[in-house]
Structures are given as structure tokens and as C-alpha cells.
Protein backbone atom coordinates (compact mmCIF):
# COMPACT_ATOMS: atom_id res chain seq x y z
CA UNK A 1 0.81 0.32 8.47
CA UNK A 2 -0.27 1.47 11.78
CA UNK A 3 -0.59 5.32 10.77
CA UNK A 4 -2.78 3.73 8.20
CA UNK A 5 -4.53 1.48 10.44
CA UNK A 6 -5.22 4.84 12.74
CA UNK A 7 -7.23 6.99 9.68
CA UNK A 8 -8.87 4.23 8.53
CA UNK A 9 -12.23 5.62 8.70
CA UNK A 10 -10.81 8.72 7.07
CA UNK A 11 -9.64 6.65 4.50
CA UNK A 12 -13.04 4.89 4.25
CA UNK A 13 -15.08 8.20 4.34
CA UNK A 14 -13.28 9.12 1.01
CA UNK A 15 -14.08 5.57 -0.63
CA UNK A 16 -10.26 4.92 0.06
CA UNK A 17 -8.96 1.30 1.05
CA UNK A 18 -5.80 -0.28 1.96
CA UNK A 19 -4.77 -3.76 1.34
CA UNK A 20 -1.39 -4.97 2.60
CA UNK A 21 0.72 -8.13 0.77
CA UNK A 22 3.31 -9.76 2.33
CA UNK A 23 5.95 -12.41 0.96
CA UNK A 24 5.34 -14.20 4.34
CA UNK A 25 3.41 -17.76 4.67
CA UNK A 26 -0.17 -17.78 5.92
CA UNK A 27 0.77 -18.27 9.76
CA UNK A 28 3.60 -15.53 9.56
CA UNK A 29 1.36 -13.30 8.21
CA UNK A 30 -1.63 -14.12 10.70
CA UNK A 31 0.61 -13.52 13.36
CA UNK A 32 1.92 -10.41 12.01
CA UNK A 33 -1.78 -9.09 11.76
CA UNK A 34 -2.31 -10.46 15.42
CA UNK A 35 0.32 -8.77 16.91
CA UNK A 36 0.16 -5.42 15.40
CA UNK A 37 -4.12 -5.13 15.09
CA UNK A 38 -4.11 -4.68 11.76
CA UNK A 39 -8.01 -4.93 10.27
CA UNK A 40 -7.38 -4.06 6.92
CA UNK A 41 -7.24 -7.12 4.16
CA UNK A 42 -3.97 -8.70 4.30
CA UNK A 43 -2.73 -11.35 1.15
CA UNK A 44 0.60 -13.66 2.07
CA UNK A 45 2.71 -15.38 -0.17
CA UNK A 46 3.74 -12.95 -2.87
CA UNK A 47 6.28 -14.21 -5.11
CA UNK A 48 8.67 -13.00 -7.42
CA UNK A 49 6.37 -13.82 -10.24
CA UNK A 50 3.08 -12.17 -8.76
CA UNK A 51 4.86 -8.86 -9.07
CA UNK A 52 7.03 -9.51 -11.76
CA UNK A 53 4.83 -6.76 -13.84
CA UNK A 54 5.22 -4.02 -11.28
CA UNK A 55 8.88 -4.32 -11.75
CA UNK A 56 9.80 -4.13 -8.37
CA UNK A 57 13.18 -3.29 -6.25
CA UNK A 58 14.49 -6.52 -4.80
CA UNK A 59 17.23 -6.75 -1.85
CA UNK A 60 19.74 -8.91 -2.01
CA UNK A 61 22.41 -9.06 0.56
CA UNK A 62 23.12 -11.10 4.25
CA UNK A 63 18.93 -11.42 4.87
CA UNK A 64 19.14 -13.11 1.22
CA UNK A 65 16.86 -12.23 -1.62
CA UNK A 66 13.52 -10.04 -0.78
CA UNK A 67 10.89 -7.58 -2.19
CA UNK A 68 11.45 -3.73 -1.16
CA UNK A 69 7.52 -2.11 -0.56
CA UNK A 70 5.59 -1.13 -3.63
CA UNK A 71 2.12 1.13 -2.69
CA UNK A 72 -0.23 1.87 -5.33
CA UNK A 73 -2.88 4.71 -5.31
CA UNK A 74 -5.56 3.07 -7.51
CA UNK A 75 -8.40 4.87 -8.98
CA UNK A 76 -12.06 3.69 -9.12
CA UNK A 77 -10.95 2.69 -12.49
CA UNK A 78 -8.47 0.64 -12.15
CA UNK A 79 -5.74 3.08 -13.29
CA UNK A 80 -2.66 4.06 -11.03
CA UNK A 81 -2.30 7.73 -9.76
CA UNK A 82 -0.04 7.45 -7.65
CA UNK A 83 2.74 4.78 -6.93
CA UNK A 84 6.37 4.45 -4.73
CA UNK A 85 8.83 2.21 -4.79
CA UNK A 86 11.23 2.16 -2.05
CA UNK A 87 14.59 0.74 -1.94
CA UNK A 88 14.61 0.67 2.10
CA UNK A 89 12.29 1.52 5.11
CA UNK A 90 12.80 5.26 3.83
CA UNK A 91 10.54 6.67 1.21
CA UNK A 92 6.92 5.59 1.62
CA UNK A 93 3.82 7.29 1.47
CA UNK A 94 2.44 8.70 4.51
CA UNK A 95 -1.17 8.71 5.15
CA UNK A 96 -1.70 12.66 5.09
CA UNK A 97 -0.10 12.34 1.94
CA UNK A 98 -2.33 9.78 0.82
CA UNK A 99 -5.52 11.27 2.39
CA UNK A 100 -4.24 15.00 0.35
CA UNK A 101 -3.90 13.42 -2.86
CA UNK A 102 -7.19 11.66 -2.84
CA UNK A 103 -8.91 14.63 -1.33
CA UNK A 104 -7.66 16.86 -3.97
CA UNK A 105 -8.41 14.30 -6.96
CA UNK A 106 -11.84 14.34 -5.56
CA UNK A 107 -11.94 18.23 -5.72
CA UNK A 108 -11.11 18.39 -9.17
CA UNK A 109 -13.49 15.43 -10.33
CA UNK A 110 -16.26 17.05 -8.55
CA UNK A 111 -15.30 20.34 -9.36
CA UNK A 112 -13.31 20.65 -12.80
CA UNK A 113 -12.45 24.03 -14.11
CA UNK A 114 -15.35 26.20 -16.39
């Protein structure tokens, strides 16, 4: 979150957002934010059933049971165009990713083929 937290306003400057979930309780989560400077919208208290739909990865094993990270590139429609689903800390989207898949969705919107 922190290489996300650091292009923030190159995030913002393409109409680009992030929001961060967390299974954690309210004060976990608050502290969490605290500690790490995180400005970016941050929900707590996800549940099996709020992402039941997104059919996520869940861990089970000696830290018990627990969501894997789900990111979502969302369009101004609503509609996903992007999405990864990781089954450990390996395998999520980096920001330059991020920022070169919305830059060139933006390209083609503005500038579609003749």
C-alpha cells in the first residue's frame, strides 16, 4: 500500500482511486492506518460473506482461517478491467502497472482507431 500511497497524486491526476478493506476491527485497522500514513479510504470488518461474490482465495492453516488480497481495477462504469487474486504476499499489482493500464485505457478511449 505504501507504493500506492507514494503516486497517489498520479493516481488522482488520472481520475484513479484506491480504497483498501481489511478483515480487521475498527481500532486494528485505525492503528494500522496510523502507523503506516496511509490517507487513502480504508473499510474494516470484511467478512466472509461481504466477498462471498468475488469468490475469493481463503488461507487456512496455523494463523487459522483468512482472506488472501483481491484488487480490482474498476472503470467509471462500474465494470472490472482488471482484477488479481493472490494466494500469498506474491502476485499483486504494482502501481506502474496500475498507472500503465489506466494510462493506456485512457489512450484508447480518447483516441480509438479511424
Amino acid at each position: 500500500m505504501a507504493s500506492y500511497e507514494e503516486k497517489k497524486e498520479e493516481l488522482a491526476a488520472l481520475g484513479a482511486y484506491v480504497i483498501a478493506a481489511s478483515v480487521e476491527d475498527k481500532e486494528s485497522t485505525i492503528t494500522m492506518v496510523e502507523e503506516t500514513g496511509l490517507t487513502m479510504p480504508t473499510a474494516y470488518g470484511v467478512t466472509d460473506e461481504d466477498v462471498a461474490d468475488f469468490d475469493p482465495w481463503h488461507g487456512d492453516d496455523h494463523h487459522g482461517h483468512y482472506h488472501q488480497p483481491m484488487e480490482f481495477l474498476i472503470t467509471r462504469g462500474g465494470n472490472i478491467f482488471g482484477s488479481m487474486y493472490a494466494t500469498g504476499p506474491i502476485g499483486r499489482m504494482g502501481v506502474e502497472e496500475v498507472i500503465r493500464s489506466i494510462t493506456g485505457r485512457e489512450n484508447r478511449r480518447l483516441n480509438p482507431p479511424k
